[in-house]
PDB file of N, CA and C in Angstrom:
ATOM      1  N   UNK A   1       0.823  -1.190   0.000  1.00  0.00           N
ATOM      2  CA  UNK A   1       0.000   0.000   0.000  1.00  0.00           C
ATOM      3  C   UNK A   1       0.865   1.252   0.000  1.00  0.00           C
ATOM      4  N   UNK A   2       1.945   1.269   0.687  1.00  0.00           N
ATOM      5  CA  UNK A   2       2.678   2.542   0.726  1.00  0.00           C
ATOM      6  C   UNK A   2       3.659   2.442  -0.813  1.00  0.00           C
ATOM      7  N   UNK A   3       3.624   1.421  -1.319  1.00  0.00           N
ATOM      8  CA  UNK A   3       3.996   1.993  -3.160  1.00  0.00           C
ATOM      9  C   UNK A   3       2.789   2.463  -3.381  1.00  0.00           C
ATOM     10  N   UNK A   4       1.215   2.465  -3.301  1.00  0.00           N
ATOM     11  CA  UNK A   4       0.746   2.978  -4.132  1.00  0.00           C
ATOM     12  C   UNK A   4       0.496   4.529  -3.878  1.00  0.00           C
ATOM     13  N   UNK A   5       0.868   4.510  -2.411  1.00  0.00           N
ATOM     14  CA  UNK A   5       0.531   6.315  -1.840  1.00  0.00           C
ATOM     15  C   UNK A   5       1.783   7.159  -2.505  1.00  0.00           C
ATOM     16  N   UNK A   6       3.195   6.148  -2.544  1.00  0.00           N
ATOM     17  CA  UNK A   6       3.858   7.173  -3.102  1.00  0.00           C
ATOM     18  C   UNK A   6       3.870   7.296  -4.909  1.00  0.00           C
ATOM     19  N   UNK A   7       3.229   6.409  -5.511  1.00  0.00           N
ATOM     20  CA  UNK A   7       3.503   6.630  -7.057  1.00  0.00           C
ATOM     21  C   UNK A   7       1.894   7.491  -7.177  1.00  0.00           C
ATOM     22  N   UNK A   8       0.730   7.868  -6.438  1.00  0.00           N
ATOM     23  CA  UNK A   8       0.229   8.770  -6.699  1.00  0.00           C
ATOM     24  C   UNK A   8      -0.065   9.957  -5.363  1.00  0.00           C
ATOM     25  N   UNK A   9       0.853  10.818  -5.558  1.00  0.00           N
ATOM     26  CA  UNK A   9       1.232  11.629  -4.157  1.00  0.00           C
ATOM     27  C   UNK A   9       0.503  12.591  -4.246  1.00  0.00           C
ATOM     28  N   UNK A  10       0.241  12.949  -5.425  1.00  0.00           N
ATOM     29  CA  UNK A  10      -0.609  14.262  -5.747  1.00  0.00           C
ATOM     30  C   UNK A  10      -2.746  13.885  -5.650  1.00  0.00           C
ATOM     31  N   UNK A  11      -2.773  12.807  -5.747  1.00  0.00           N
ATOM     32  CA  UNK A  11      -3.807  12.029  -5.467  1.00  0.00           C
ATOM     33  C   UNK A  11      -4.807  12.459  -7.012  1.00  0.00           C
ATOM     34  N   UNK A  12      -3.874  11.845  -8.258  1.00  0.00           N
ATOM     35  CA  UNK A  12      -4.814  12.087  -9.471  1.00  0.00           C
ATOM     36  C   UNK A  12      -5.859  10.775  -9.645  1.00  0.00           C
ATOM     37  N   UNK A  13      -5.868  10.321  -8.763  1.00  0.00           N
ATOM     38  CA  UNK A  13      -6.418   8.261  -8.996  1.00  0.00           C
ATOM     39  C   UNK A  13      -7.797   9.082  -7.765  1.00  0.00           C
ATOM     40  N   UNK A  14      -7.219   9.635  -7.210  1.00  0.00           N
ATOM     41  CA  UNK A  14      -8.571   9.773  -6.112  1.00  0.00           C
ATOM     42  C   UNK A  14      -9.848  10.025  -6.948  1.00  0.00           C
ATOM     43  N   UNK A  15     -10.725  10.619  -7.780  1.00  0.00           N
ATOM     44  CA  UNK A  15     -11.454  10.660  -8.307  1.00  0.00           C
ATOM     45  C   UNK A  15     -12.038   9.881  -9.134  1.00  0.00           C
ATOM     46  N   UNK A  16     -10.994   8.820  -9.609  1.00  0.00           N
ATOM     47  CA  UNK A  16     -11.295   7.700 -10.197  1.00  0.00           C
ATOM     48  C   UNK A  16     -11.590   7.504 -11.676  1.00  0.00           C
ATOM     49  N   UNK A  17     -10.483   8.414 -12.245  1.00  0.00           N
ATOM     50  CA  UNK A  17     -10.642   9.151 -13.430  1.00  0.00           C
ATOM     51  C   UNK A  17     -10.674   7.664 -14.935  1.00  0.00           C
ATOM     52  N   UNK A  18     -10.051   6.438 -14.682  1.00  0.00           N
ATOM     53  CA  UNK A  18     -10.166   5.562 -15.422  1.00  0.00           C
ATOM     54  C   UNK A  18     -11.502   4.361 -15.409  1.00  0.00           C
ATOM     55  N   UNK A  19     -11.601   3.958 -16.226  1.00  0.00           N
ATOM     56  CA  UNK A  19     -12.550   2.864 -16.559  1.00  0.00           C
ATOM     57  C   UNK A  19     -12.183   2.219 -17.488  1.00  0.00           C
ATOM     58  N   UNK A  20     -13.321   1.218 -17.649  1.00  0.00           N
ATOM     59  CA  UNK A  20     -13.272   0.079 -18.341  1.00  0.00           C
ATOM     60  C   UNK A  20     -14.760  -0.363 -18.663  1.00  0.00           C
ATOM     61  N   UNK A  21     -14.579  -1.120 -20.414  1.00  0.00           N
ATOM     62  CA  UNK A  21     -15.241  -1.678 -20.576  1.00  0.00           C
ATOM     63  C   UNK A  21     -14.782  -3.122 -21.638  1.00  0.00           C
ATOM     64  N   UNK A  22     -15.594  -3.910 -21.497  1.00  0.00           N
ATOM     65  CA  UNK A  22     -15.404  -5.464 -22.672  1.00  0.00           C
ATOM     66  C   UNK A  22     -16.726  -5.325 -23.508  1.00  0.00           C
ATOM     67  N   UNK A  23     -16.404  -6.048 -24.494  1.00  0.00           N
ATOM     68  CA  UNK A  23     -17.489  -6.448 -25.169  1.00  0.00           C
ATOM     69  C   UNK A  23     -17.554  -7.624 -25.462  1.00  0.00           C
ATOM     70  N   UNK A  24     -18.506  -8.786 -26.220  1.00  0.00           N
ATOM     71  CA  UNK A  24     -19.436 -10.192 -26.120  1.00  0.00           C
ATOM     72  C   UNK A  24     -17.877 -10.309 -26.926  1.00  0.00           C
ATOM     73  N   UNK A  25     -16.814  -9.963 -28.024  1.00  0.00           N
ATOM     74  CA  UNK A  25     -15.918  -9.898 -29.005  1.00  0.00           C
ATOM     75  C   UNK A  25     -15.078 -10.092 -28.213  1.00  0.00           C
ATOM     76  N   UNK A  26     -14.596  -9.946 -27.224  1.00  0.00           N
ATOM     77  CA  UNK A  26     -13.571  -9.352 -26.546  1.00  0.00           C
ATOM     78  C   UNK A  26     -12.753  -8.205 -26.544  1.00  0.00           C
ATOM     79  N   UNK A  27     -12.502  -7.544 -27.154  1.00  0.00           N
ATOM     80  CA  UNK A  27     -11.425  -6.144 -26.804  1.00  0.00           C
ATOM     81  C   UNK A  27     -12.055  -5.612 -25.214  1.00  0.00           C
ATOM     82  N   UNK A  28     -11.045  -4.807 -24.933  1.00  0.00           N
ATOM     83  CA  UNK A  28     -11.364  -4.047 -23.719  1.00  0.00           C
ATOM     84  C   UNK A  28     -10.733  -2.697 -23.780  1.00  0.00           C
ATOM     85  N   UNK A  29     -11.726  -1.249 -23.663  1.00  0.00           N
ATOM     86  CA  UNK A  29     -12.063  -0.343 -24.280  1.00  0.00           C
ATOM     87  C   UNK A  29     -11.401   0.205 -22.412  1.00  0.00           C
ATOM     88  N   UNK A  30     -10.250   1.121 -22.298  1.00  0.00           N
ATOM     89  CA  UNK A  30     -10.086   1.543 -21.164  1.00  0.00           C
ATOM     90  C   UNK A  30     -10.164   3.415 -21.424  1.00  0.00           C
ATOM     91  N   UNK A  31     -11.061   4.059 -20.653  1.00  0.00           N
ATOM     92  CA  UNK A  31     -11.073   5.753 -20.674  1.00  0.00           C
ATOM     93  C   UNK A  31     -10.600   6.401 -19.767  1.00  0.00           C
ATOM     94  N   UNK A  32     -10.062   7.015 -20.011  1.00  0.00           N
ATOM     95  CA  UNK A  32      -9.617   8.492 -18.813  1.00  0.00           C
ATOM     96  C   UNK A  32     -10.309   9.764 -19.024  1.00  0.00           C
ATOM     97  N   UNK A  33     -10.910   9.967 -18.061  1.00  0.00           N
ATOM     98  CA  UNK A  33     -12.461  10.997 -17.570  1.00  0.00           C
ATOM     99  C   UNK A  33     -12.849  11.357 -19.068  1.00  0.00           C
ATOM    100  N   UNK A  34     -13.628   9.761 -19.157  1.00  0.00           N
ATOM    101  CA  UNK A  34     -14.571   9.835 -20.239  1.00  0.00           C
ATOM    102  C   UNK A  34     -14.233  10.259 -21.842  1.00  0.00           C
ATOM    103  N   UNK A  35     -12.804   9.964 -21.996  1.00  0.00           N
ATOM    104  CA  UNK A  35     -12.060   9.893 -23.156  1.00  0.00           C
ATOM    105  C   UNK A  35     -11.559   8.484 -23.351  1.00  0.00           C
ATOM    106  N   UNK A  36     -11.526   8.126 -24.810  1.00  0.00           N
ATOM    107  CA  UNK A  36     -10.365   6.911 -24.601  1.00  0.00           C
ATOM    108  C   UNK A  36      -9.187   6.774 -24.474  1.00  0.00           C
ATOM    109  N   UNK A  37      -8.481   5.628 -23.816  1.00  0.00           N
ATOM    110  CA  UNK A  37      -6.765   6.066 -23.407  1.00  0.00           C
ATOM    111  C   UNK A  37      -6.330   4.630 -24.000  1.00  0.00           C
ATOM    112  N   UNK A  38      -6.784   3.928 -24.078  1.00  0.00           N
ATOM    113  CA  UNK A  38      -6.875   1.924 -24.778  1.00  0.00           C
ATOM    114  C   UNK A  38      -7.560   1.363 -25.449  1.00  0.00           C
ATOM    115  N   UNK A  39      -7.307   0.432 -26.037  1.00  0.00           N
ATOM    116  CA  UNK A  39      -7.957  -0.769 -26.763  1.00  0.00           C
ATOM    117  C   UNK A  39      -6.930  -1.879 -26.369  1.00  0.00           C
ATOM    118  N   UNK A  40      -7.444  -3.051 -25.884  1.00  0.00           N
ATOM    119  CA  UNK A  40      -6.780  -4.127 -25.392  1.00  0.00           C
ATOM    120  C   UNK A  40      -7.320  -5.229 -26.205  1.00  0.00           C
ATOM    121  N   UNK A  41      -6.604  -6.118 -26.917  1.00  0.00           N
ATOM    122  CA  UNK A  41      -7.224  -6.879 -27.482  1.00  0.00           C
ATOM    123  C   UNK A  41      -6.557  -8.520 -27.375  1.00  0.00           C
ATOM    124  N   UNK A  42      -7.025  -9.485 -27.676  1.00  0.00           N
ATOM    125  CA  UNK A  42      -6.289 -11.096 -27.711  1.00  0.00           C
ATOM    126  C   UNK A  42      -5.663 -10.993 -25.984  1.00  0.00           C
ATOM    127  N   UNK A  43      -4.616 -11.622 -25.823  1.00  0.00           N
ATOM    128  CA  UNK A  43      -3.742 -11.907 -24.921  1.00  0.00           C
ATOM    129  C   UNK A  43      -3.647 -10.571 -23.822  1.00  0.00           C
ATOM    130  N   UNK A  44      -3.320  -9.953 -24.386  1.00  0.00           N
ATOM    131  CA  UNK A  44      -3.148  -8.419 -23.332  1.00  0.00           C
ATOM    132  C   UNK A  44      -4.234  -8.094 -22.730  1.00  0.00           C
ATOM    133  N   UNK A  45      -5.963  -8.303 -23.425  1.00  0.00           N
ATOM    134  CA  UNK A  45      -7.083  -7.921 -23.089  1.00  0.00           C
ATOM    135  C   UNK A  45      -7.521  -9.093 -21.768  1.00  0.00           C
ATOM    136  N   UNK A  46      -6.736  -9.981 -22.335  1.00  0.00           N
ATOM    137  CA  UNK A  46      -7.092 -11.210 -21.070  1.00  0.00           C
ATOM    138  C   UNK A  46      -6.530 -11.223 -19.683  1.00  0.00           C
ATOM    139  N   UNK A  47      -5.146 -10.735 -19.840  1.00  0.00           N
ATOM    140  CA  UNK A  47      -4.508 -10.452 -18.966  1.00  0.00           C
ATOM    141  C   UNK A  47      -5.094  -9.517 -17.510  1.00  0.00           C
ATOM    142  N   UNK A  48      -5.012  -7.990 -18.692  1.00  0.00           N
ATOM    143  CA  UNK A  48      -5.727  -7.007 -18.044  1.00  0.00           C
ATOM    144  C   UNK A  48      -6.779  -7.044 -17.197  1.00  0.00           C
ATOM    145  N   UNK A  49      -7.539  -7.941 -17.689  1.00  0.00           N
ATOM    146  CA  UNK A  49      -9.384  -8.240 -17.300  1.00  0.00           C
ATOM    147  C   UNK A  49      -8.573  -9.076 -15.928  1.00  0.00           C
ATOM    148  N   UNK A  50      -7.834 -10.045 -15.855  1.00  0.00           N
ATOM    149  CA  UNK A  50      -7.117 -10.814 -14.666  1.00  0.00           C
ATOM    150  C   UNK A  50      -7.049 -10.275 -13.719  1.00  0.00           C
ATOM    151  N   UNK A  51      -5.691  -9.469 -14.205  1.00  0.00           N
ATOM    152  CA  UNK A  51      -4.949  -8.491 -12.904  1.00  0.00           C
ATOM    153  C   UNK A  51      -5.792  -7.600 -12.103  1.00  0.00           C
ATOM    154  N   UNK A  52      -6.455  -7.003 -12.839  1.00  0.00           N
ATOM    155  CA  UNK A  52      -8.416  -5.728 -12.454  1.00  0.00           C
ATOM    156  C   UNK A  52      -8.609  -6.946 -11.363  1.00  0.00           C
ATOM    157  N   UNK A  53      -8.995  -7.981 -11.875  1.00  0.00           N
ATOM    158  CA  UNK A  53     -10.235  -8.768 -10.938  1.00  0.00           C
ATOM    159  C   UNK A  53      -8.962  -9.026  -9.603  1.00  0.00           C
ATOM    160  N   UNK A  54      -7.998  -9.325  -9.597  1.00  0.00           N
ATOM    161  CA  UNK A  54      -7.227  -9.480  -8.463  1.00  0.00           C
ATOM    162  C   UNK A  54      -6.712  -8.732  -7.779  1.00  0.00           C
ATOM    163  N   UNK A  55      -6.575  -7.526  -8.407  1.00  0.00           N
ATOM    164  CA  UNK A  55      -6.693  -6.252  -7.501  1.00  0.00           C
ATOM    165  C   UNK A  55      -7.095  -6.178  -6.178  1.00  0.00           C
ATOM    166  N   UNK A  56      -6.669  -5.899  -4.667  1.00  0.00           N
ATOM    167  CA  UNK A  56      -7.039  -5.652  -3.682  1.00  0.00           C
ATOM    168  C   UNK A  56      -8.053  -5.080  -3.515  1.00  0.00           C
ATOM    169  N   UNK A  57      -8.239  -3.458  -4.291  1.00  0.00           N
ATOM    170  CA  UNK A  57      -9.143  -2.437  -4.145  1.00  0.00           C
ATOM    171  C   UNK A  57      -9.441  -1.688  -5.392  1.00  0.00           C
ATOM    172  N   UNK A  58     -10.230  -0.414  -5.330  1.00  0.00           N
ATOM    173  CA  UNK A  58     -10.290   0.279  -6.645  1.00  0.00           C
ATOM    174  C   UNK A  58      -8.664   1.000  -6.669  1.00  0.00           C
ATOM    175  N   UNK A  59      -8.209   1.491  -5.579  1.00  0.00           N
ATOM    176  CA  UNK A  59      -7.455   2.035  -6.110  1.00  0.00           C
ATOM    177  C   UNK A  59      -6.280   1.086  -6.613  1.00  0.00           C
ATOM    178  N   UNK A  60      -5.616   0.066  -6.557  1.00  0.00           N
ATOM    179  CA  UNK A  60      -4.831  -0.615  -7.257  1.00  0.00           C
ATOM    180  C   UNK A  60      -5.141  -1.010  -8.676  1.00  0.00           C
ATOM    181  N   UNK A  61      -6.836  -0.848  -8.979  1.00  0.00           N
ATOM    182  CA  UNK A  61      -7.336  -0.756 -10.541  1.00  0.00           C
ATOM    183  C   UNK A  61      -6.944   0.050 -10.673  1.00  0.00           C
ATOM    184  N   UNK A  62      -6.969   1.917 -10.391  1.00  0.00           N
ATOM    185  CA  UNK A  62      -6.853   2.794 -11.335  1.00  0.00           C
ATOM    186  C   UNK A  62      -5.227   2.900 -11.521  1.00  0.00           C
ATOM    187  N   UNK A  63      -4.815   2.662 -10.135  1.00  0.00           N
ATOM    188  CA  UNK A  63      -3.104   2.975 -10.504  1.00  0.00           C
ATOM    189  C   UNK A  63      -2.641   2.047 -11.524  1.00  0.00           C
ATOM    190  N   UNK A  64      -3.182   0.338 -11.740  1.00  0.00           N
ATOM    191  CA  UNK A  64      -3.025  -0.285 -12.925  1.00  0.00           C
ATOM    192  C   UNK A  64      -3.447  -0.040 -14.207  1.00  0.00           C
ATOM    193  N   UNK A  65      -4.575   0.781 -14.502  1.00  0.00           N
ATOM    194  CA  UNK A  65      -4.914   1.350 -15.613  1.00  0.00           C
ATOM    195  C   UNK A  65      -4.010   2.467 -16.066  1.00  0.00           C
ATOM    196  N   UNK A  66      -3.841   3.338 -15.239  1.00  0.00           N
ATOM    197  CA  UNK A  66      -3.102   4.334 -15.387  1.00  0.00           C
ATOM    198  C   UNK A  66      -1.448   3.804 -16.027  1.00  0.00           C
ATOM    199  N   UNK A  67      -1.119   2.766 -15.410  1.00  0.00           N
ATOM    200  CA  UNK A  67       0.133   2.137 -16.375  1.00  0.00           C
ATOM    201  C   UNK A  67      -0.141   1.580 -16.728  1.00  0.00           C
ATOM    202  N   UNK A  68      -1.120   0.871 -17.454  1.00  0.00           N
ATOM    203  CA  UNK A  68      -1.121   0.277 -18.725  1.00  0.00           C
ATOM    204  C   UNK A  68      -1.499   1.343 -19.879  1.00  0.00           C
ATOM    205  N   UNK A  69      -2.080   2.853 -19.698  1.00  0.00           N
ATOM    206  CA  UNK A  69      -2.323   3.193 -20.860  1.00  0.00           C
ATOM    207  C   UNK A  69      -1.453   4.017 -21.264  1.00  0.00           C
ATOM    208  N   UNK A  70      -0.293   4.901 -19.939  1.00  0.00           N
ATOM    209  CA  UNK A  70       0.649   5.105 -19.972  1.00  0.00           C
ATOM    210  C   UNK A  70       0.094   6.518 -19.641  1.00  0.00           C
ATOM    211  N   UNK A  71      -1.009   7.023 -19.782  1.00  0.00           N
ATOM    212  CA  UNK A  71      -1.500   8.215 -18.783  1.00  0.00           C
ATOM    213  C   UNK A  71      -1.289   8.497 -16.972  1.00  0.00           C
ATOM    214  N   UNK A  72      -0.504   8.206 -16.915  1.00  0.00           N
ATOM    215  CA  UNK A  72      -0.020   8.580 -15.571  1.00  0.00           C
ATOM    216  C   UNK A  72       0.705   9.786 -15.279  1.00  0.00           C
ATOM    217  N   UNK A  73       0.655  10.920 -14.511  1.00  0.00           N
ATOM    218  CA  UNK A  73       1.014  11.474 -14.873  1.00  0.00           C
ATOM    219  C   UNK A  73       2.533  11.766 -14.014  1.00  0.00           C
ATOM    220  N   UNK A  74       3.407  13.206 -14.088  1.00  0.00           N
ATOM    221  CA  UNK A  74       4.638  12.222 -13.193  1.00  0.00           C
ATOM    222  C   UNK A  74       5.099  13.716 -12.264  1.00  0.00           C
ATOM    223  N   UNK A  75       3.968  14.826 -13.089  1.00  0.00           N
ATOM    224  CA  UNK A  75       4.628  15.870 -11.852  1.00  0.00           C
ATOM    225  C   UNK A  75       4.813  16.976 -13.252  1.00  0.00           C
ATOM    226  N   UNK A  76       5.630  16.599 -14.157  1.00  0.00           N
ATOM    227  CA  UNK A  76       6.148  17.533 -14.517  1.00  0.00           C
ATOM    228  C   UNK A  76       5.494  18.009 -16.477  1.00  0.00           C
ATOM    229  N   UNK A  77       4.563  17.748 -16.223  1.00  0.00           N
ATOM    230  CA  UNK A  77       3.995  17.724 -17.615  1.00  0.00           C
ATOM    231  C   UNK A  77       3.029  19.225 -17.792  1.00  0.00           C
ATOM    232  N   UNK A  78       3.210  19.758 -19.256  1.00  0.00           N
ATOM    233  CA  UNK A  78       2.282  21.023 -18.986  1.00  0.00           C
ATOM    234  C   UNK A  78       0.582  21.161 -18.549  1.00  0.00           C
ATOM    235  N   UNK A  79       0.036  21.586 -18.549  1.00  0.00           N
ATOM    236  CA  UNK A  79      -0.910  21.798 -17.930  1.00  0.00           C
ATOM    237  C   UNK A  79      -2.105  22.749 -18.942  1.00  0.00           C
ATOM    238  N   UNK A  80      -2.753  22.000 -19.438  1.00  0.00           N
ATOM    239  CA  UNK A  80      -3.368  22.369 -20.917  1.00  0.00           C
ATOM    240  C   UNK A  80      -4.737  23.802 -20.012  1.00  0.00           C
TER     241      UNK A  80
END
């Protein structure tokens, strides 16, 4: 737990800005506040759907979403 307080210190996961969805096809469709940030498909989509379900809590989903789509952010990025 204290890796996940320090890789989000600024608390951007608190709101719960990622999701997920599958479809009957399989891909898995991942968004960041209601944009898309993924498409997961075959092997990687299976995976993903795994690791989510074994997750402790929500927040170890979003901090895992957040590196898998590579939207994480790190401190030093501009600010649109």
């Amino acid at each position: 737990m204290a890796r996940q307080r320090e890789a989000d210190r600024r608390g951007e996961l608190e709101g719960e800005p990622f999701a997920w969805r599958t479809t009957k096809d399989g891909p898995v469709f991942v968004t960041h506040a209601g944009r898309a940030a993924a498409t997961l498909r075959g092997t990687a989509a299976i995976a993903f759907v795994a690791k989510l379900r074994e997750a402790p809590d929500v927040r170890a989903q979003q901090l895992f979403m957040a590196r898998v789509t590579g939207n994480f952010k790190r401190g030093n990025e501009r600010r649109s």
